[in-house]
N, C-alpha and C. Protein backbone atom coordinates (compact mmCIF):
# COMPACT_ATOMS: atom_id res chain seq x y z
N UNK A 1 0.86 -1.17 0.00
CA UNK A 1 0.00 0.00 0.00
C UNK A 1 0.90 1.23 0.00
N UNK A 2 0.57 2.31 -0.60
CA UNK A 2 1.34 3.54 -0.91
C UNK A 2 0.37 5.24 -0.53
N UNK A 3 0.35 5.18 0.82
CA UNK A 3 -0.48 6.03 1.06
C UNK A 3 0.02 7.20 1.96
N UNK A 4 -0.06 8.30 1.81
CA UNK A 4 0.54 9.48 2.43
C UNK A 4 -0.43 10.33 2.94
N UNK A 5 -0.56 10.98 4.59
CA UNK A 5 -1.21 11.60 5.09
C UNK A 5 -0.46 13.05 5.73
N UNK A 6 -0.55 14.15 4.86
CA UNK A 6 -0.07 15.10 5.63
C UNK A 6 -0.33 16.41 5.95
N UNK A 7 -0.12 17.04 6.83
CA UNK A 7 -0.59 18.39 7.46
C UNK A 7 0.48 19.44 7.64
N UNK A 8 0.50 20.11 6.82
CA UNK A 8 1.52 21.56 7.15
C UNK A 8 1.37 22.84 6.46
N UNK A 9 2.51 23.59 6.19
CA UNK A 9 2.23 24.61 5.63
C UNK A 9 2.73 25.01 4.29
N UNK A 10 2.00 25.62 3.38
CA UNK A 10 3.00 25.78 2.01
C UNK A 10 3.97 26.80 2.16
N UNK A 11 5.18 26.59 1.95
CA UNK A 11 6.52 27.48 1.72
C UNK A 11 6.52 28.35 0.95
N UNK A 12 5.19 28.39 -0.32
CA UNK A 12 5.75 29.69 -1.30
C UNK A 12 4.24 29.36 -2.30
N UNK A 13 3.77 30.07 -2.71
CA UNK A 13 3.02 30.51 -3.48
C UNK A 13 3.01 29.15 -4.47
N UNK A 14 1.85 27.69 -4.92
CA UNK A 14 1.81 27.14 -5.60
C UNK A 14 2.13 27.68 -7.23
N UNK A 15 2.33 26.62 -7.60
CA UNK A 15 2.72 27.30 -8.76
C UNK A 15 2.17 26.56 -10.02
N UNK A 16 0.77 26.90 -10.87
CA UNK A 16 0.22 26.17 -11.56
C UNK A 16 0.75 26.32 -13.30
N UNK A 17 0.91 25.28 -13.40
CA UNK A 17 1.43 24.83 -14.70
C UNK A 17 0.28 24.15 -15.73
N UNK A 18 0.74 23.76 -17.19
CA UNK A 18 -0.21 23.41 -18.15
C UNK A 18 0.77 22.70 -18.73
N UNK A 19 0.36 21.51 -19.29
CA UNK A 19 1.81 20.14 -19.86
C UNK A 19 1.12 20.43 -21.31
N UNK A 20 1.66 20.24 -22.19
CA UNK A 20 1.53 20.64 -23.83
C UNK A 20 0.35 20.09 -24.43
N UNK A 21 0.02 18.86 -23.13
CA UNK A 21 -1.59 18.14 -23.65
C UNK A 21 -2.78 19.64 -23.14
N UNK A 22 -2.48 20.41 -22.62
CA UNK A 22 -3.39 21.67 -22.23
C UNK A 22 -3.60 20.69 -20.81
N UNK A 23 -3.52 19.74 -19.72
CA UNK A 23 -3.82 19.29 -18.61
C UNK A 23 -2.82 19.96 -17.44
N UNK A 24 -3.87 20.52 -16.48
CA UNK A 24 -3.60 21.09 -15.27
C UNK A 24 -2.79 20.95 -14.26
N UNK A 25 -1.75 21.07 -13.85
CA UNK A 25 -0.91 20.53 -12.57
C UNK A 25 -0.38 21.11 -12.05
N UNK A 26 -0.12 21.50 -10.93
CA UNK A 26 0.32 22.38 -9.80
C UNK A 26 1.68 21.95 -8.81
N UNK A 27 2.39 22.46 -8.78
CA UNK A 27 3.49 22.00 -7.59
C UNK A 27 3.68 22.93 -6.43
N UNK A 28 4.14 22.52 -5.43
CA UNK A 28 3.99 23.08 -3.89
C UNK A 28 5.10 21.94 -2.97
N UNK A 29 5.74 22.72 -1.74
CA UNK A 29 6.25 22.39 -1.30
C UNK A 29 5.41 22.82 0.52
N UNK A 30 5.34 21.50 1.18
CA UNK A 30 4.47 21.84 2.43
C UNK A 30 6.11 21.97 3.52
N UNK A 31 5.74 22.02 4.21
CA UNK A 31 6.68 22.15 5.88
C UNK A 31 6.13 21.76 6.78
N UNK A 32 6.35 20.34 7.27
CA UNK A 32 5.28 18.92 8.20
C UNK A 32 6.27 19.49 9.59
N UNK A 33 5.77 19.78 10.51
CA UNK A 33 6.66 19.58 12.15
C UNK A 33 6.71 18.20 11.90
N UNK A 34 7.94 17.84 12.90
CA UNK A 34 8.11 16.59 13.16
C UNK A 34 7.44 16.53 14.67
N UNK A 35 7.44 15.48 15.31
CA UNK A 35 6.61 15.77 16.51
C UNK A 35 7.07 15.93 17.82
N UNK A 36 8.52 15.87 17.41
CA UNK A 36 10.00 16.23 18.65
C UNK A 36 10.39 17.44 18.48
N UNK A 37 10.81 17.79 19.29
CA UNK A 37 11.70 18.81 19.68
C UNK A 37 13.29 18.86 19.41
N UNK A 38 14.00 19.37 19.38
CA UNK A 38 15.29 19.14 19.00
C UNK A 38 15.90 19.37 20.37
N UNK A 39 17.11 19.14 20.77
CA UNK A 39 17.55 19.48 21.70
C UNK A 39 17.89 21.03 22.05
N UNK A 40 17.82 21.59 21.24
CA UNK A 40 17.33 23.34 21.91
C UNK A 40 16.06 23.78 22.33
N UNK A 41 15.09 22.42 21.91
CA UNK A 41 13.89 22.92 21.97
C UNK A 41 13.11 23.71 20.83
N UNK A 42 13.62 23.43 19.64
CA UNK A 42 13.39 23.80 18.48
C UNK A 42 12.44 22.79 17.83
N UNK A 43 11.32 23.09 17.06
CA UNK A 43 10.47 21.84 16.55
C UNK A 43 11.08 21.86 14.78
N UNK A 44 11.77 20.87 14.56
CA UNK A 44 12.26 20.68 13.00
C UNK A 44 11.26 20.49 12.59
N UNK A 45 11.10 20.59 10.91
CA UNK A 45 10.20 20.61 9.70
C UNK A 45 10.93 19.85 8.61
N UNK A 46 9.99 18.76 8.13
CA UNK A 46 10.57 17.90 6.98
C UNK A 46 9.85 18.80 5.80
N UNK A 47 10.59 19.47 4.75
CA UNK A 47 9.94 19.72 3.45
C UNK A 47 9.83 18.82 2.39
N UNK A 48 8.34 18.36 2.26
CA UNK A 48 7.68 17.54 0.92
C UNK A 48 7.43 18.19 0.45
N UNK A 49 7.74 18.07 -1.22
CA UNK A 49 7.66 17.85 -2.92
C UNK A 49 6.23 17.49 -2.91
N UNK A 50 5.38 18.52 -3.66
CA UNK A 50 4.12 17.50 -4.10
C UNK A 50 3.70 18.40 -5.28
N UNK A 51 3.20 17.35 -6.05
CA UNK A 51 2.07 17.79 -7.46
C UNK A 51 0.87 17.38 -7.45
N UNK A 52 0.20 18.11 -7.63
CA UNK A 52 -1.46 17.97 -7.63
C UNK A 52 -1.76 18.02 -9.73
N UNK A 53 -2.76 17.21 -9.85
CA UNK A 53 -3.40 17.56 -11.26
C UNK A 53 -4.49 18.09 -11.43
N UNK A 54 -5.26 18.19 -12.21
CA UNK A 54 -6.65 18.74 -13.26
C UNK A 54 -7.62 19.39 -11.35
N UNK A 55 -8.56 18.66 -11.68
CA UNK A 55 -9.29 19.62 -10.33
C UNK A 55 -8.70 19.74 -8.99
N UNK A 56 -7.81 19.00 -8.71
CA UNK A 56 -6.72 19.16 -7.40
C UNK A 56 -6.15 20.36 -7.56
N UNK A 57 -5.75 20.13 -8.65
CA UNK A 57 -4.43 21.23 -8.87
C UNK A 57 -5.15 22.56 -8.98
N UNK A 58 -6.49 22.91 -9.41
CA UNK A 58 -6.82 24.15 -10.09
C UNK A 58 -7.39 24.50 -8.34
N UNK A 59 -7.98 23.46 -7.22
CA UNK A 59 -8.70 24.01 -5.97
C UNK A 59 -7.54 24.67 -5.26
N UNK A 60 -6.65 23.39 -5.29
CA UNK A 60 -5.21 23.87 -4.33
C UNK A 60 -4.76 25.32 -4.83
N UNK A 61 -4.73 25.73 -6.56
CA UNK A 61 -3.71 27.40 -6.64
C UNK A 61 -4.76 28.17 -6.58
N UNK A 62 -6.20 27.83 -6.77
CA UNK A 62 -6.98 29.02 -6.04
C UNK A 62 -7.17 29.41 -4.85
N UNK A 63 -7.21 28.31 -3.83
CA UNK A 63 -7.72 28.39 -1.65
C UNK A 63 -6.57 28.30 -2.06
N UNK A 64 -5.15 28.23 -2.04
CA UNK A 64 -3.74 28.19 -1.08
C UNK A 64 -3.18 28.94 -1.35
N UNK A 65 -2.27 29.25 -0.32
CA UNK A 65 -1.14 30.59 -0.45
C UNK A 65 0.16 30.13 0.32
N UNK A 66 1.07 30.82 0.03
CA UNK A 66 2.13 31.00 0.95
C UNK A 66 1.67 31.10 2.88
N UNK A 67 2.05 30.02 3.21
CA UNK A 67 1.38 30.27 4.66
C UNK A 67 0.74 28.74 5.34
N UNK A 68 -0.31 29.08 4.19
CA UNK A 68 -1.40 28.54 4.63
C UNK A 68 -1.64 26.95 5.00
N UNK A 69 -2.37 26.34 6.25
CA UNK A 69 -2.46 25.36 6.11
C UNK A 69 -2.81 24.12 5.24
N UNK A 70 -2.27 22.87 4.69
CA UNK A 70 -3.01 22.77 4.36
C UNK A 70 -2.98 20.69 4.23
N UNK A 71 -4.38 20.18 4.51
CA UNK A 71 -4.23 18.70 4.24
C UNK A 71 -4.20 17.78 3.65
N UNK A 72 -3.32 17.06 3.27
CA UNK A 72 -3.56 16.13 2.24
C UNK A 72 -3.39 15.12 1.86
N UNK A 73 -3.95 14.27 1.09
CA UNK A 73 -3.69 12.82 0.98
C UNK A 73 -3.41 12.04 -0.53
N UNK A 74 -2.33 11.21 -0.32
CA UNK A 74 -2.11 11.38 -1.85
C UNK A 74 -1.15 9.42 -2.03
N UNK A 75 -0.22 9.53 -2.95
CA UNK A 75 0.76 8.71 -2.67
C UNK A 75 2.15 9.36 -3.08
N UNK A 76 3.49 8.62 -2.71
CA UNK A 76 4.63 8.59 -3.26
C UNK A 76 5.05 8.00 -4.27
N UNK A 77 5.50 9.09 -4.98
CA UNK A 77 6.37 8.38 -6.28
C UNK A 77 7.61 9.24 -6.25
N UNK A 78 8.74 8.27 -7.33
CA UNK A 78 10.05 8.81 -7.39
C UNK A 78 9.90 8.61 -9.15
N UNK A 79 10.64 9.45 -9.23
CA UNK A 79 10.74 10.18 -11.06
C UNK A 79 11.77 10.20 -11.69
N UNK A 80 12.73 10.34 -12.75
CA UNK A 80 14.40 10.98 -12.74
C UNK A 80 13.99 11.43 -13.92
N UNK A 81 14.92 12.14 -14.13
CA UNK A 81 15.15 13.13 -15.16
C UNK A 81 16.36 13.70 -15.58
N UNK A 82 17.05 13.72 -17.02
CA UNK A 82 18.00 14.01 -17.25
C UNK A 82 18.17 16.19 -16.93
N UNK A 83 19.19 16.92 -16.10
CA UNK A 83 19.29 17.88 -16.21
C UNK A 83 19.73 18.34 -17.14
N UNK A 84 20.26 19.65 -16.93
CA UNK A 84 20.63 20.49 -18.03
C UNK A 84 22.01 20.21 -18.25
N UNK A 85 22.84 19.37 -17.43
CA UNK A 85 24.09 19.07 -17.33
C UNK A 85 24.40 17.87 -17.74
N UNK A 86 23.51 17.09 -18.48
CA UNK A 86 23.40 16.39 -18.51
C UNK A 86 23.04 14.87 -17.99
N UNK A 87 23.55 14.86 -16.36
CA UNK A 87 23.39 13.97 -15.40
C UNK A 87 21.70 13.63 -15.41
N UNK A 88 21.77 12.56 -14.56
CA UNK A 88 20.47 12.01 -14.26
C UNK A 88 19.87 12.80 -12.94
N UNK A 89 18.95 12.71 -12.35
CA UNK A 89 18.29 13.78 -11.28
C UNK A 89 17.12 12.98 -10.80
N UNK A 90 17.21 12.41 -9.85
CA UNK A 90 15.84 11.57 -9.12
C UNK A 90 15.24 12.62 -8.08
N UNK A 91 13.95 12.54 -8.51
CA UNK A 91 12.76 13.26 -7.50
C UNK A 91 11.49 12.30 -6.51
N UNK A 92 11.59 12.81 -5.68
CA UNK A 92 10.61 11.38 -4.87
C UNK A 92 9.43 13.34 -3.95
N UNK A 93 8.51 13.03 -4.52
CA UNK A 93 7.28 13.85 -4.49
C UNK A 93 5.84 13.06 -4.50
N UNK A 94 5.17 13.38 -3.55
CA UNK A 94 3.54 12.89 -2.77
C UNK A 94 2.58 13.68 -4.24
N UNK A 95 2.40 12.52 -4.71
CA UNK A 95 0.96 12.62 -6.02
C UNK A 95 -0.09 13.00 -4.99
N UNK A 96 -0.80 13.81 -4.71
CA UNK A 96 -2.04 14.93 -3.87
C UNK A 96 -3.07 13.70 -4.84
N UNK A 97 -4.00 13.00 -4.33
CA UNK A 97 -4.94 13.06 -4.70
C UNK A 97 -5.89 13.74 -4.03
N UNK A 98 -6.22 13.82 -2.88
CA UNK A 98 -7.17 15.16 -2.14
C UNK A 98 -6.33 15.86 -1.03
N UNK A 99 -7.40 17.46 -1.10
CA UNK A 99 -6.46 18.38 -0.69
C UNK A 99 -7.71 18.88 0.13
N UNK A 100 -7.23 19.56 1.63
CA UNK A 100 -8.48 20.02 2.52
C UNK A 100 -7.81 21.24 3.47
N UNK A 101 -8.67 21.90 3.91
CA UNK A 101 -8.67 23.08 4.60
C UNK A 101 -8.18 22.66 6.19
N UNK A 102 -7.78 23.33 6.58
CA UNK A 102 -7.08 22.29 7.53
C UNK A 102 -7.50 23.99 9.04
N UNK A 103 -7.66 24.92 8.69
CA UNK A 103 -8.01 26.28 8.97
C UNK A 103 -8.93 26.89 8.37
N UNK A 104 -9.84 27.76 9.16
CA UNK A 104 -10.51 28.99 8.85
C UNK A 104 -10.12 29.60 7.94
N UNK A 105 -10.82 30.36 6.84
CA UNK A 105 -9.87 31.01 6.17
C UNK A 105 -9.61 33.14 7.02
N UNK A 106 -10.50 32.57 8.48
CA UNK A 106 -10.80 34.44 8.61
C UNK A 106 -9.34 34.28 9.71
N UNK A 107 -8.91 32.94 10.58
CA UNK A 107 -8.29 33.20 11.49
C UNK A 107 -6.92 32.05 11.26
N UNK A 108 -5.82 32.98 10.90
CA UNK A 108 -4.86 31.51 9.99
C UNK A 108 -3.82 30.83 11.87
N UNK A 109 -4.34 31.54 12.58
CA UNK A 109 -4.01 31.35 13.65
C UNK A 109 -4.56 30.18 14.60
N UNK A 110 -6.02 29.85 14.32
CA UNK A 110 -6.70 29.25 14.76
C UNK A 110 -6.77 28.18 14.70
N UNK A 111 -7.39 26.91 15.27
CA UNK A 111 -7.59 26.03 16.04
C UNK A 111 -8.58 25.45 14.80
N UNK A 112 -8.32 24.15 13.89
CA UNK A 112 -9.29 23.94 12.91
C UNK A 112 -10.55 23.69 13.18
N UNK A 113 -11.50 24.21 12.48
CA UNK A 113 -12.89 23.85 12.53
C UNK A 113 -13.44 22.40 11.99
N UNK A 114 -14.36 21.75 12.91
CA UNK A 114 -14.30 20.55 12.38
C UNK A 114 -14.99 20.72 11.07
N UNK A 115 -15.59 20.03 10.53
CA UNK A 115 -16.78 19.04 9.75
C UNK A 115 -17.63 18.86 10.26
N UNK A 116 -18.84 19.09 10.73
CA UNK A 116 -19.92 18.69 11.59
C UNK A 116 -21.08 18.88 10.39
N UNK A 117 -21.66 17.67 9.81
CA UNK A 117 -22.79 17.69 9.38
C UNK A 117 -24.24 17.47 10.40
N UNK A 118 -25.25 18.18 10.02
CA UNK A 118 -26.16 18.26 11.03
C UNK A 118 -27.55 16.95 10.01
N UNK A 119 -27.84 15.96 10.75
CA UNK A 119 -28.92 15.07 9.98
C UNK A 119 -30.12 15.58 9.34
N UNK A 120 -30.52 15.06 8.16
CA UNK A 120 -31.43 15.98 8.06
C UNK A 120 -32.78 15.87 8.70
N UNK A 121 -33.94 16.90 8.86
CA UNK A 121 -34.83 16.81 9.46
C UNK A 121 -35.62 15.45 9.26
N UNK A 122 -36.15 14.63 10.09
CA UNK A 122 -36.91 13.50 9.71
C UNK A 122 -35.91 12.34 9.33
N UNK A 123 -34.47 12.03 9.56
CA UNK A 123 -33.56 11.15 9.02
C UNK A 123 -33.81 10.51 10.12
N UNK A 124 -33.30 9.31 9.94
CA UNK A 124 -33.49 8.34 11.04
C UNK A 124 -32.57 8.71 12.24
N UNK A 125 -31.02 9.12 11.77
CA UNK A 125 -30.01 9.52 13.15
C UNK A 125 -31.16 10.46 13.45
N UNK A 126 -31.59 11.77 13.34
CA UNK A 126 -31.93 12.84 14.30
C UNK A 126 -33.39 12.13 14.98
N UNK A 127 -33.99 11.23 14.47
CA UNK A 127 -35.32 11.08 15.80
C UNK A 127 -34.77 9.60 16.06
N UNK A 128 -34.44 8.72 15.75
CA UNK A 128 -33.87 7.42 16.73
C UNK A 128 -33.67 7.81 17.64
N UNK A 129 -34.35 7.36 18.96
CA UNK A 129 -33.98 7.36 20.66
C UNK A 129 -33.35 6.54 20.76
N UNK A 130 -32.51 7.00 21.78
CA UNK A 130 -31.31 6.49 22.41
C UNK A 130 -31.31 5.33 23.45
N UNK A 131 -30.95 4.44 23.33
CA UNK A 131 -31.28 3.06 24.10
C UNK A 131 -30.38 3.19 25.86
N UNK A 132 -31.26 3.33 27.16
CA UNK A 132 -31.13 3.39 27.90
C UNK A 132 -29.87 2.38 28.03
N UNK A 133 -28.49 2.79 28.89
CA UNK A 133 -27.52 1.65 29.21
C UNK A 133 -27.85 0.90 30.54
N UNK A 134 -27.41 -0.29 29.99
CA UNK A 134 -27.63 -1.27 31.05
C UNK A 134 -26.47 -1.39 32.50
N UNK A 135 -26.31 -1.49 33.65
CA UNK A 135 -25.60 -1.87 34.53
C UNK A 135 -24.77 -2.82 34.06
N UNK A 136 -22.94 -2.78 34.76
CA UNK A 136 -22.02 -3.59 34.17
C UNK A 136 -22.52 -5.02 34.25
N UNK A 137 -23.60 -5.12 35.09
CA UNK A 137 -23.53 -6.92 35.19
C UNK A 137 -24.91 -7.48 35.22
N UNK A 138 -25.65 -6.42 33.58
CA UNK A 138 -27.14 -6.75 33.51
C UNK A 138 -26.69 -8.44 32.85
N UNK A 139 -27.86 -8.89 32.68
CA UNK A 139 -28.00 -9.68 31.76
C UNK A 139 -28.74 -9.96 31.09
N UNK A 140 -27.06 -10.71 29.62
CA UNK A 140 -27.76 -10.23 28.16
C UNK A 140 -28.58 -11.44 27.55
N UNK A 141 -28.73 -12.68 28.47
CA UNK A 141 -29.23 -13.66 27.78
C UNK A 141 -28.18 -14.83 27.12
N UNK A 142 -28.37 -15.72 27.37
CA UNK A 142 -27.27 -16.98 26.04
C UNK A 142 -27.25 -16.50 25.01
N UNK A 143 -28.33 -16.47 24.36
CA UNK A 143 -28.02 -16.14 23.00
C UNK A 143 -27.88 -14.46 22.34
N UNK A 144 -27.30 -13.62 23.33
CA UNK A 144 -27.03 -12.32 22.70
C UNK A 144 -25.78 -12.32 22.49
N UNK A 145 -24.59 -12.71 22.89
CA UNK A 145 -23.57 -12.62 22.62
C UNK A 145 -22.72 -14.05 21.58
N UNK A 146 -23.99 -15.00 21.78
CA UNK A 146 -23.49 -16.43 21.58
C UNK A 146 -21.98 -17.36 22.75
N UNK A 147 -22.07 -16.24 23.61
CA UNK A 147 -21.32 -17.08 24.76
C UNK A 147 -21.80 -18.24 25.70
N UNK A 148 -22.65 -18.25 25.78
CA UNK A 148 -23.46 -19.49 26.80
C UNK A 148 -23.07 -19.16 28.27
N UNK A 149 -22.47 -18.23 28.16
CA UNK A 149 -22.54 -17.77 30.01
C UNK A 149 -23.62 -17.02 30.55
N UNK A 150 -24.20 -16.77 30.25
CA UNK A 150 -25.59 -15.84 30.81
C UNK A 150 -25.36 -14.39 30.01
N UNK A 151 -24.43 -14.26 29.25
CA UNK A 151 -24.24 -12.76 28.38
C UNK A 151 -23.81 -12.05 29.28
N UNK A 152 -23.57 -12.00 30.60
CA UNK A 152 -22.43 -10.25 31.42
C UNK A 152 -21.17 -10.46 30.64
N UNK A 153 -21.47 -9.15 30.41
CA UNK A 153 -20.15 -8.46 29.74
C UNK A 153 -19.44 -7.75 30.70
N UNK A 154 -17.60 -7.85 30.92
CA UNK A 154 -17.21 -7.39 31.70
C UNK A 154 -16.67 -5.55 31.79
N UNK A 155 -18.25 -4.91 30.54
CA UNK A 155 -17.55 -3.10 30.55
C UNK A 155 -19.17 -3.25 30.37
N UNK A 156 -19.19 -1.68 30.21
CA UNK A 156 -20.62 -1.00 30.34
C UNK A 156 -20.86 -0.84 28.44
N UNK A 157 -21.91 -0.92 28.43
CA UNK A 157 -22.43 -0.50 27.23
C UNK A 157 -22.99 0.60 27.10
């Protein structure tokens, strides 16, 4: 499996490009904390390589900036390429398949806002009542758990 999850900040202004087929792609470099401290007490930053394409690429250079948070999930690949010097040149950069707001856009300071969808009126989550919990050592019957001990479970439900 080849899967990449990451959260940081972009270093510099994305930078959207067009490949000669006229298709969309964007490159950006994020800045991930690591989750230590250094021994001064300094928090280091690993900088990832990433390219986004066609609707990735066009959301990411419109919402992102220099700064800004931002999340994403994608995979790794490594590339090479002959330079201008001729030599060979290997690149290892996170393919973005989705990209998310990770901040407010009013407070870049702030504390992210979740996702909270609200059910809709009449859906089954918003009027389903809530099933009273039982005491740690009700009992659930033989055949609720298929244990044949009388069903107590040793946590609360």
């Amino acid at each position: 499996m080849n899967k990449v999850l990451l959260v940081g900040r972009l270093t510099k202004d994305p930078e959207s490009k067009m490949t000669t087929s006229q298709v969309n792609f964007v490159n950006f470099t994020i800045a991930v904390d690591r989750r230590f401290k250094d021994s001064n007490g300094q928090r280091q930053a690993d900088f990832i390589n990433c390219v986004a394409w066609r609707q990735t690429a066009s959301f990411i250079s419109q919402y992102f900036h220099k700064g800004s948070r931002i999340g994403i999930v994608g995979s790794l690949q490594t590339r090479s390429y002959d330079g201008n010097d001729g030599q060979k040149r290997f690149v290892t950069e996170v393919l973005v398949d989705e990209a998310e707001f990770v901040e407010s856009a009013g407070n870049k300071n702030s504390a992210p806002i979740p996702d909270v969808q609200q059910p809709a009126a009449g859906s089954v989550a918003a009027s389903a009542p809530t099933a009273p919990l039982k005491p740690i050592d009700a009992d659930y019957g033989d055949d609720a758990f298929g244990t044949g001990d009388g069903g107590t479970l040793p946590f609360e439900l």
